[in-house]
Protein backbone atom coordinates (compact mmCIF):
# COMPACT_ATOMS: atom_id res chain seq x y z
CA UNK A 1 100.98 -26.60 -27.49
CA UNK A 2 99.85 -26.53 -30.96
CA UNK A 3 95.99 -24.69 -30.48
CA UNK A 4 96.50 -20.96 -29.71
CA UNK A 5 94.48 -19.71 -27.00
CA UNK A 6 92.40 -16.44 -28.31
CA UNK A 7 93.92 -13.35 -28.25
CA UNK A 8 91.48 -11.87 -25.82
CA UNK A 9 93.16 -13.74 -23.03
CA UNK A 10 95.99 -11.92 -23.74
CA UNK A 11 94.21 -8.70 -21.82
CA UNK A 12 93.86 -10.35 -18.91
CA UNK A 13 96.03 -12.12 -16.23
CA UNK A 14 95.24 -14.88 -13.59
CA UNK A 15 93.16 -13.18 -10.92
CA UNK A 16 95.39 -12.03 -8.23
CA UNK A 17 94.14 -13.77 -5.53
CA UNK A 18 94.10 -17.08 -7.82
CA UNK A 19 97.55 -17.02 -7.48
CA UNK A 20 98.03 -15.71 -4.12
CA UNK A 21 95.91 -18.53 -2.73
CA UNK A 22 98.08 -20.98 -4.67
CA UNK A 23 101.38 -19.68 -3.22
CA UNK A 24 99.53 -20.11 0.41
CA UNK A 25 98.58 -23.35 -0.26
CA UNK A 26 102.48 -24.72 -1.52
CA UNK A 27 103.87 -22.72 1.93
CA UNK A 28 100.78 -24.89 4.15
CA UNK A 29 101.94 -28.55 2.58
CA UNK A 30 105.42 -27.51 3.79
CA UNK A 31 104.29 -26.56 6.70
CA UNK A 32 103.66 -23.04 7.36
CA UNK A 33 100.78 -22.19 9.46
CA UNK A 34 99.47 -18.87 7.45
CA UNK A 35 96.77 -16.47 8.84
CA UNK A 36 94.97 -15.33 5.20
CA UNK A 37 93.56 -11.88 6.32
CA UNK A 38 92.90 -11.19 2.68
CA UNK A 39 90.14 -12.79 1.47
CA UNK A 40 86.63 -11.00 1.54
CA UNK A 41 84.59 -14.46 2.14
CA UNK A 42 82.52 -14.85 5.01
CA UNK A 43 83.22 -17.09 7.40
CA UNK A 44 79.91 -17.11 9.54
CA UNK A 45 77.20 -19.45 8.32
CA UNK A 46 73.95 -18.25 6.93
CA UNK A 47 70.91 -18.51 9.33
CA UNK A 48 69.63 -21.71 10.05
CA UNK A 49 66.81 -21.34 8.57
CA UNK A 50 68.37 -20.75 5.02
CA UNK A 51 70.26 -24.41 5.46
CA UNK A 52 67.15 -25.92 6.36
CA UNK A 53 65.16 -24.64 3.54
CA UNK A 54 67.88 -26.33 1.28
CA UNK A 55 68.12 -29.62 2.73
CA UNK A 56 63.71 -29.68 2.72
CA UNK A 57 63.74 -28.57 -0.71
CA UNK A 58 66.56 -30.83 -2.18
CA UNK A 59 65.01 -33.84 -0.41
CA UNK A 60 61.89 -33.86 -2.66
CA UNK A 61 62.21 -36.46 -5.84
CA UNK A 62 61.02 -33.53 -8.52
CA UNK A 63 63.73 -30.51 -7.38
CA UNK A 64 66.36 -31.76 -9.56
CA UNK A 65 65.34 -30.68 -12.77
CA UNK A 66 66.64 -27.43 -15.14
CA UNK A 67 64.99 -24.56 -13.70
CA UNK A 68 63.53 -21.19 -15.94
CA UNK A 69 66.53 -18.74 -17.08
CA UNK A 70 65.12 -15.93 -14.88
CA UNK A 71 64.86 -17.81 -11.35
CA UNK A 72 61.40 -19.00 -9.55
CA UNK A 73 58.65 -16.38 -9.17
CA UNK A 74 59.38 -16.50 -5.11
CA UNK A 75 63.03 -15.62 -5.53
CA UNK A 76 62.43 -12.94 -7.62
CA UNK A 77 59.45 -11.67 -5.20
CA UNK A 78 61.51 -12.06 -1.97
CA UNK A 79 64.34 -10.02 -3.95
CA UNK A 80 61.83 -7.16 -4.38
CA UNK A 81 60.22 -7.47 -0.67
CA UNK A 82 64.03 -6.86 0.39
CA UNK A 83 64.41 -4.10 -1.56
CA UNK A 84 61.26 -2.59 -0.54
CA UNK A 85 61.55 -3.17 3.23
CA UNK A 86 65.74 -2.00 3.54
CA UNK A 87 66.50 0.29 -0.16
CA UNK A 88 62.57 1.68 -0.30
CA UNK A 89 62.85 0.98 -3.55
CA UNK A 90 59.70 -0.69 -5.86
CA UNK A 91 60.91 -3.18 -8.41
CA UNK A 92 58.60 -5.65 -10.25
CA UNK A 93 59.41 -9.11 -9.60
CA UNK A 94 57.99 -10.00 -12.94
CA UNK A 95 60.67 -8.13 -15.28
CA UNK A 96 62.91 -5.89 -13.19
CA UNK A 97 64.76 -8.20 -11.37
CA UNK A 98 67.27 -11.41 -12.80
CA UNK A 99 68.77 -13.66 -10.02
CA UNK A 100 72.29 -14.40 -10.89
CA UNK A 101 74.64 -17.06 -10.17
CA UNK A 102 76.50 -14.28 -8.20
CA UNK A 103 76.79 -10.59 -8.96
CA UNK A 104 80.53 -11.36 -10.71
CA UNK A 105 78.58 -13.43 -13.21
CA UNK A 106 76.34 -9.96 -13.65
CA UNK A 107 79.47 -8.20 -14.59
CA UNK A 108 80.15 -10.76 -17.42
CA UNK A 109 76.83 -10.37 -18.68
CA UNK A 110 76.59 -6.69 -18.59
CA UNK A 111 79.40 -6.00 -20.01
CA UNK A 112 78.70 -8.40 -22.91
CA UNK A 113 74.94 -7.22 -23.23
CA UNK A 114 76.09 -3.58 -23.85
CA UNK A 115 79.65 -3.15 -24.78
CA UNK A 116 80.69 -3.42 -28.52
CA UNK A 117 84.59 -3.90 -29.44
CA UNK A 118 85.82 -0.35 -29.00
CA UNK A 119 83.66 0.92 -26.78
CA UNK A 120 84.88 3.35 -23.87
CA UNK A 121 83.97 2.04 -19.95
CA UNK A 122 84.66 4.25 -16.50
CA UNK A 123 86.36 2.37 -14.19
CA UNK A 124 87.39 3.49 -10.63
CA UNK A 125 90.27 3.47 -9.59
CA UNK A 126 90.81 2.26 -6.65
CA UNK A 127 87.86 -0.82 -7.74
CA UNK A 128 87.04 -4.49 -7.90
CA UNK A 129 89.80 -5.84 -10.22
CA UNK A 130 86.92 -7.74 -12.55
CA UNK A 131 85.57 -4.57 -14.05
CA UNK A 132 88.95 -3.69 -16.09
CA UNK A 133 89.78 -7.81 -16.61
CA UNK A 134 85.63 -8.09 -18.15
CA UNK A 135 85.67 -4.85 -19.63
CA UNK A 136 89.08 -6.38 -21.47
CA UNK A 137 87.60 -9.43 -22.66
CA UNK A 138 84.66 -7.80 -24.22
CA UNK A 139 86.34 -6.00 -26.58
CA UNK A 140 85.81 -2.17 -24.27
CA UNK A 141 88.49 0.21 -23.56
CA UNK A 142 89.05 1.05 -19.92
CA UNK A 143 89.08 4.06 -18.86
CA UNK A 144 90.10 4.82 -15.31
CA UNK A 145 88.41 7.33 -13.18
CA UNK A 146 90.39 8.51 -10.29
CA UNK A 147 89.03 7.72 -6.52
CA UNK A 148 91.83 9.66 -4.10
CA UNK A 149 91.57 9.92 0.08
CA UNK A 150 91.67 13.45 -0.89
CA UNK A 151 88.33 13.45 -2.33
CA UNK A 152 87.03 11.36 0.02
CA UNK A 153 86.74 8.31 -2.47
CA UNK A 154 84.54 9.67 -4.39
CA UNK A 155 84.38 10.37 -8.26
CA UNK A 156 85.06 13.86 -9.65
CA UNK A 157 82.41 14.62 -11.82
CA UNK A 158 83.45 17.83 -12.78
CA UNK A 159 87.05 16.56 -14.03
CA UNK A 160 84.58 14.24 -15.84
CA UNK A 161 82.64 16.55 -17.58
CA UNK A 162 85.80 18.39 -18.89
CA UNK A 163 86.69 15.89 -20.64
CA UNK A 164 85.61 13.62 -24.20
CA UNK A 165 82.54 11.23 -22.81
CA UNK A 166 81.28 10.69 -26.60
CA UNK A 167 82.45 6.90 -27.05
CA UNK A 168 81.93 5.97 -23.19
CA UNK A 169 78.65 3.44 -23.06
CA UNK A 170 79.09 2.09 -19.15
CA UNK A 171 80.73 3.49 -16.02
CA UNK A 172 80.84 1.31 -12.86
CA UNK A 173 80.21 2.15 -9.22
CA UNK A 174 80.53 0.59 -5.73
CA UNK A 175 78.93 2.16 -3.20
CA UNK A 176 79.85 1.12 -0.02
CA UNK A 177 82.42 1.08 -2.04
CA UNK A 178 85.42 -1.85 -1.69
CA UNK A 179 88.29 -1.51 -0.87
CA UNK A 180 88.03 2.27 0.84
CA UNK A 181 84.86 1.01 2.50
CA UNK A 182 83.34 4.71 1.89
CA UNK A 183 79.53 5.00 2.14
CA UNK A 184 77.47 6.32 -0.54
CA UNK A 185 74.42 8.80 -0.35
CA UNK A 186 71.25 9.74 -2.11
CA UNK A 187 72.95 13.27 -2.99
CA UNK A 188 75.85 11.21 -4.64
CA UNK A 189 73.83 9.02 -6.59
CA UNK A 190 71.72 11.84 -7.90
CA UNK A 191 74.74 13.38 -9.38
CA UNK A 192 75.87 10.37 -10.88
CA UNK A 193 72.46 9.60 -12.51
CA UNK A 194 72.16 13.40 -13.90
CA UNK A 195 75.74 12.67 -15.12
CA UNK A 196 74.74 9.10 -17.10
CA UNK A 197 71.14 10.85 -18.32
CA UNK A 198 72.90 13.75 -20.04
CA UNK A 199 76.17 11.48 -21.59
CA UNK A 200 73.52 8.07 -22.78
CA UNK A 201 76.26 6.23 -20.01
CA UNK A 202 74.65 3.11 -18.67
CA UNK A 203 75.39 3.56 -14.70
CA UNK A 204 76.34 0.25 -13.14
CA UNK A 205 76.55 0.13 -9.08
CA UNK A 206 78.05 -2.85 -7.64
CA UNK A 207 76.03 -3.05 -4.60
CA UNK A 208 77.39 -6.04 -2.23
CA UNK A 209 78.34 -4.21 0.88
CA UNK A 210 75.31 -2.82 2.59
CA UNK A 211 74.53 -4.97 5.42
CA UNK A 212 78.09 -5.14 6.79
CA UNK A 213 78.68 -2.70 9.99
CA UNK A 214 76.49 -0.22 8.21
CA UNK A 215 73.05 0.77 8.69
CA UNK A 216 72.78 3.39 5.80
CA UNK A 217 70.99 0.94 3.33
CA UNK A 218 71.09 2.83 0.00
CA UNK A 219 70.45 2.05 -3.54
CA UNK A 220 71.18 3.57 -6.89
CA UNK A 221 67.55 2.65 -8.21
CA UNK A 222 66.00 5.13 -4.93
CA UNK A 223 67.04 7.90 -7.05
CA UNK A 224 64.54 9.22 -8.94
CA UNK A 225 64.66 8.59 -12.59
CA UNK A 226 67.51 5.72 -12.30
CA UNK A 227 65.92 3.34 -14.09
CA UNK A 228 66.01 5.11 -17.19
CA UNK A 229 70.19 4.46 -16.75
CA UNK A 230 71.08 2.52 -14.04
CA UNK A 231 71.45 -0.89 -13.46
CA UNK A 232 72.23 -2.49 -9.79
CA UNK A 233 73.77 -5.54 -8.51
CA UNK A 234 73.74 -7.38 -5.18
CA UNK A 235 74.68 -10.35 -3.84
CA UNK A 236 73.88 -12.75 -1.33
CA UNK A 237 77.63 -13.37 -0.73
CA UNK A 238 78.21 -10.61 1.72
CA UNK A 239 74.88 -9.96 3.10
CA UNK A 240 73.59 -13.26 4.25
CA UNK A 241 76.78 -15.19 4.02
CA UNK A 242 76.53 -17.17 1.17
CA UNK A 243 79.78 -16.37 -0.66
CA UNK A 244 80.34 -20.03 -1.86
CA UNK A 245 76.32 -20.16 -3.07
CA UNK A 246 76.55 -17.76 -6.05
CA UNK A 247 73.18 -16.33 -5.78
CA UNK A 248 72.96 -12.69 -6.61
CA UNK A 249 70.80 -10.48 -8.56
CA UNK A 250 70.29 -7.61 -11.39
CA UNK A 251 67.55 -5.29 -11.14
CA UNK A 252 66.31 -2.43 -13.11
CA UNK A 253 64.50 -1.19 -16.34
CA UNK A 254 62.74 -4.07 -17.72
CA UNK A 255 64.33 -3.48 -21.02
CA UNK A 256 67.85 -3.90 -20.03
CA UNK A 257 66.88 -6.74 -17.94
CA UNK A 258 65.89 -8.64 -21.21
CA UNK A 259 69.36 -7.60 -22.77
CA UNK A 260 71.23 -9.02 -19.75
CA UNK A 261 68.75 -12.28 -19.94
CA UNK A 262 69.65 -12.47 -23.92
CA UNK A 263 73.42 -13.44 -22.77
CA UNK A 264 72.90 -15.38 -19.32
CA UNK A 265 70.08 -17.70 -21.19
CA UNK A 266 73.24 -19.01 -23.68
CA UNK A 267 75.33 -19.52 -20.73
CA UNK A 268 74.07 -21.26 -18.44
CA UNK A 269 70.44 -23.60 -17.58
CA UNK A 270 68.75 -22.14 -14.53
CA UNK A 271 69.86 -22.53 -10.68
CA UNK A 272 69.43 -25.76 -8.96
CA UNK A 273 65.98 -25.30 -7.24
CA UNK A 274 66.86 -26.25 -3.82
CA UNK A 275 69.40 -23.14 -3.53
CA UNK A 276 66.65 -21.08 -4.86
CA UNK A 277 64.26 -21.81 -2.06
CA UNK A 278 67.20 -21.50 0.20
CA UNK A 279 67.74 -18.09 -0.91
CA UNK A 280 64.15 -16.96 -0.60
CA UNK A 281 64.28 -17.59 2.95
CA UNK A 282 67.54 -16.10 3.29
CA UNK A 283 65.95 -13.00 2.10
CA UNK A 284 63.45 -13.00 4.79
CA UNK A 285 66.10 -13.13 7.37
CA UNK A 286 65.12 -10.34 10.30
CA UNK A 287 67.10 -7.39 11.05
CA UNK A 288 68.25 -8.64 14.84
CA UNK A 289 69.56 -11.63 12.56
CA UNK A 290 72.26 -8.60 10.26
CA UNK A 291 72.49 -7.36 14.10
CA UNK A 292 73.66 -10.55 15.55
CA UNK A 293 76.31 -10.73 12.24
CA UNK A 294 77.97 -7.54 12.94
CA UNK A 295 78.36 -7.68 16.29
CA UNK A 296 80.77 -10.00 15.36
CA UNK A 297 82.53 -7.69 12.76
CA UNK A 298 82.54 -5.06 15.55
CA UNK A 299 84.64 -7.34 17.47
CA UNK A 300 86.87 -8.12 14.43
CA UNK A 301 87.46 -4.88 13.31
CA UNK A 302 88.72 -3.35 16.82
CA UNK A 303 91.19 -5.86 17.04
CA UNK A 304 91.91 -4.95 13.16
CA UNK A 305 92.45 -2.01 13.71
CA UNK A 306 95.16 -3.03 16.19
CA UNK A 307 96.52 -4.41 13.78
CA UNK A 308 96.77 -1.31 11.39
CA UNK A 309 97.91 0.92 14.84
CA UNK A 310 101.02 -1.90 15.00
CA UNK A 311 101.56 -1.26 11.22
CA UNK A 312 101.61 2.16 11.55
CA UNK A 313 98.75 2.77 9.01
CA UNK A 314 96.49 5.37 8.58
CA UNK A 315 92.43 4.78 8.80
CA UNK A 316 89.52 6.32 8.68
CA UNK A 317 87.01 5.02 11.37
CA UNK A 318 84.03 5.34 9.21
CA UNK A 319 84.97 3.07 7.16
CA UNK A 320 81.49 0.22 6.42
CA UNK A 321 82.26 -3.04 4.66
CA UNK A 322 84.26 -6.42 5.22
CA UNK A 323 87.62 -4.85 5.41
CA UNK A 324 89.61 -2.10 7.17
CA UNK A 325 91.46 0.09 4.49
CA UNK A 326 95.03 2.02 5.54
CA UNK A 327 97.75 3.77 4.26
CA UNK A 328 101.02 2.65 4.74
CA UNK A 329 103.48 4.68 6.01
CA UNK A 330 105.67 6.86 4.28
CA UNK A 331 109.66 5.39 4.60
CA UNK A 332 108.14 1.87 2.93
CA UNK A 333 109.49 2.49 -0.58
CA UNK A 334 107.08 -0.61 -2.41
CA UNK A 335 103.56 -1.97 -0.72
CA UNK A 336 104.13 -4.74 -3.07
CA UNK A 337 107.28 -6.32 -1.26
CA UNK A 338 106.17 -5.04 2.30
CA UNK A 339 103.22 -7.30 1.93
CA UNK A 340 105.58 -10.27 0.92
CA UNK A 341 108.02 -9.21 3.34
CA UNK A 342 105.32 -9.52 5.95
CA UNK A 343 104.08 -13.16 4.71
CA UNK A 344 107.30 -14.48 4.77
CA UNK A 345 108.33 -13.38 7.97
CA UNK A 346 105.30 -13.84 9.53
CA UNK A 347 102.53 -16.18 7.38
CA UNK A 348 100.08 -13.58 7.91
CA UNK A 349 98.83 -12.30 4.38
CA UNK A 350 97.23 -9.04 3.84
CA UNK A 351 96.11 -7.47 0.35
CA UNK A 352 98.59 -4.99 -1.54
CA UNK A 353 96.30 -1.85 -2.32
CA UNK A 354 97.89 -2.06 -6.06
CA UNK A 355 95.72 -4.64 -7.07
CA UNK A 356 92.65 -2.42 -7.43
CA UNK A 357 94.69 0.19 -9.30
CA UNK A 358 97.36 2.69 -9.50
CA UNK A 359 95.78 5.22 -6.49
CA UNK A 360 95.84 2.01 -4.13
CA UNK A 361 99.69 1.82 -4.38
CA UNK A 362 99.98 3.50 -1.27
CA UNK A 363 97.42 1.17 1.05
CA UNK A 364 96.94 -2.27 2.23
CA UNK A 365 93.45 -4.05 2.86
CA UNK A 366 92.77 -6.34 5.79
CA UNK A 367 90.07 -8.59 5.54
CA UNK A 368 87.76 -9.32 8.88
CA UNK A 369 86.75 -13.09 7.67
CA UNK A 370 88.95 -14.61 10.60
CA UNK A 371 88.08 -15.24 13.83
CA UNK A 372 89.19 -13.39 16.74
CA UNK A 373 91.36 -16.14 17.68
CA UNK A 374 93.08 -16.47 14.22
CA UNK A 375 93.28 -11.56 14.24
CA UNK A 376 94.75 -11.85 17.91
CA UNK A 377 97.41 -14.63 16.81
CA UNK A 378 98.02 -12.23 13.74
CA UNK A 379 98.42 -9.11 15.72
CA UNK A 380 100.63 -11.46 17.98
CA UNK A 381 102.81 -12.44 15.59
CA UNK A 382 103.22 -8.66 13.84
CA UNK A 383 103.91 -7.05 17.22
CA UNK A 384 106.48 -9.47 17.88
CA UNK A 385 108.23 -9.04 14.41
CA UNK A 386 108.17 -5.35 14.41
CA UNK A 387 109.32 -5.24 17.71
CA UNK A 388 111.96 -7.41 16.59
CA UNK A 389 113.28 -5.58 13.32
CA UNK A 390 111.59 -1.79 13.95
CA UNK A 391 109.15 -2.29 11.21
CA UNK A 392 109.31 -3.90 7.92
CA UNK A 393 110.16 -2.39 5.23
């Protein structure tokens, strides 16, 4: 190869799951029937209303066209109506609020709106893998922030305090957060914004979560005063479904809204129109229709957690979100391996906890995006192999 890639590909790696899902893939053409329990993408459809507002809207002969950088006036309205009806929370449509080509696209842009080479940005740890790989490629030096059982997944802000804060510009949160699945509170976020007020931090919640087998809808921007340092981002992904859409959105102080718009107007020209629409009605979905969605979780999770009683892992039962988050037991020396150990011998994959940092060494992650045909063949098939060997190890 005679072009150099740039060096800031050198901070990151292939996403883990790119390369997971390619190793799958090779074992299905030879034959291997694999159960992926480790992928957070919904498999239930959106309503039916949502699909038929696409196909109405991409059937007209003028929908085709480049659309404005900052989404149609009804997308950004519905967007606030949402927030207003589930989060109590008042956003202008007109300048507090960017739809997004998914809330991953929002941590591009943030992080390239606000960090400079150099600068310092919190990261949890255990947290979403793309907040250290963007942070990386920007230019910003990660710095972790411990998350531990023992504190309940939650930061410490004292320990925080203690300690140099003068070059950090951005700290990310996810609350519910992924992949403990801990819920968030008012009291929590109020901390958190006190913290970012008195340090000039920009306060970044990751906000994807809510809907799913929770119904403690909470956002940063409730918090009194948030929009003088918070940003948040959601997703239609999780909520309504729509993983494979990439629709999300942005909202907060209409001045860091136009710094976010400054780098997603060079990057890309507008979502197609028809998704847009789609989305607006998706938005407008009623509550029975979240209630009818995680009835099926309910399901899915109980025979999950099965799944983590075969394992011998450790839960916590108030765990919210699309996953069911355990520690492993003790006498398995690498989570790493046991995983493997456990695809190979079985073709049922579930996520290593090491993936989203050094404090998730300990835990594994299983996804409920498979039927409850697909989690009782898995549980089938893990029963029978521990049964067979007396756990892996």
């Amino acid at each position: 190869m005679k072009v150099k890639p740039a060096i800031r590909t050198e901070s990151v790696q292939e996403y883990y799951f790119s390369q997971k899902l390619a190793q799958i893939d090779k074992m299905r053409r030879e034959g291997a029937n694999i159960i992926n329990l480790g992928i957070g993408s919904p498999d239930q459809p959106p309503s039916a209303k949502t699909v038929e507002a696409l196909i109405a809207e991409a059937q007209k002969p003028d929908s085709h066209g480049y659309q404005s950088y900052t989404g149609i006036p009804a997308l950004r309205k519905a967007f606030a109506e949402w927030y207003k009806k589930y989060f109590s929370v008042d956003l202008n449509p007109d300048n507090e609020i960017l739809p997004l080509m998914g809330s991953k696209e929002g941590i591009m842009h943030i992080s390239m709106a606000f960090i400079n080479p150099g600068d310092e940005v919190l990261v949890p740890d255990p947290g979403y893998p793309t907040y250290t790989s963007v942070t990386n490629l920007v230019g910003g030096i990660v710095r972790k922030y411990d998350l531990t059982e023992k504190t309940g997944w939650l930061p410490d802000l004292d320990a925080l305090e203690k300690s140099d804060l003068s070059k950090v510009k951005l700290m990310w949160i996810n609350y519910p957060h992924m992949p403990s699945g801990t819920r968030g509170s008012i009291a929590l976020f109020e901390r958190l914004v006190n913290f970012a007020g008195n340090h000039s931090i920009l306060l970044c919640n990751d906000n994807p979560y809510s809907f799913i087998l929770n119904k403690e809808y909470i956002s940063l921007l409730a918090v009194e005063g948030a929009k003088e340092t918070a940003l948040e981002l959601n997703s239609l992904s999780k909520s309504q479904n729509m993983a494979g859409w990439r629709i999300g959105m942005v909202a907060g102080h209409q001045e860091y809204i136009k710094s976010v718009l400054k780098v997603k107007s060079n990057m890309d020209s507008g979502m197609f129109l028809p998704m847009q629409s789609a989305a607006t009605e998706a938005l407008n979905n009623p509550e029975s229709w979240y209630n009818t969605v995680n009835e099926v979780y309910v399901r899915r999770r109980k025979i999950v957690e099965e799944i983590m009683d075969i394992l011998k892992c450790k839960y916590n039962k108030t765990q919210v979100g699309l996953f069911v988050w355990g520690a492993i037991p003790d006498e398995i020396k690498s989570c790493e391996e046991y995983v493997e150990n456990i695809l190979q011998k079985t073709h049922v994959f579930i996520t290593p906890g090491f993936i989203f940092g050094s404090n998730g060494e300990r835990y594994i992650r299983i996804s409920l995006c498979a039927t409850e045909s697909k989690l009782q063949e898995a549980k089938l098939r893990l029963r029978n192999i521990m049964n067979e060997v007396n756990g892996i190890q």
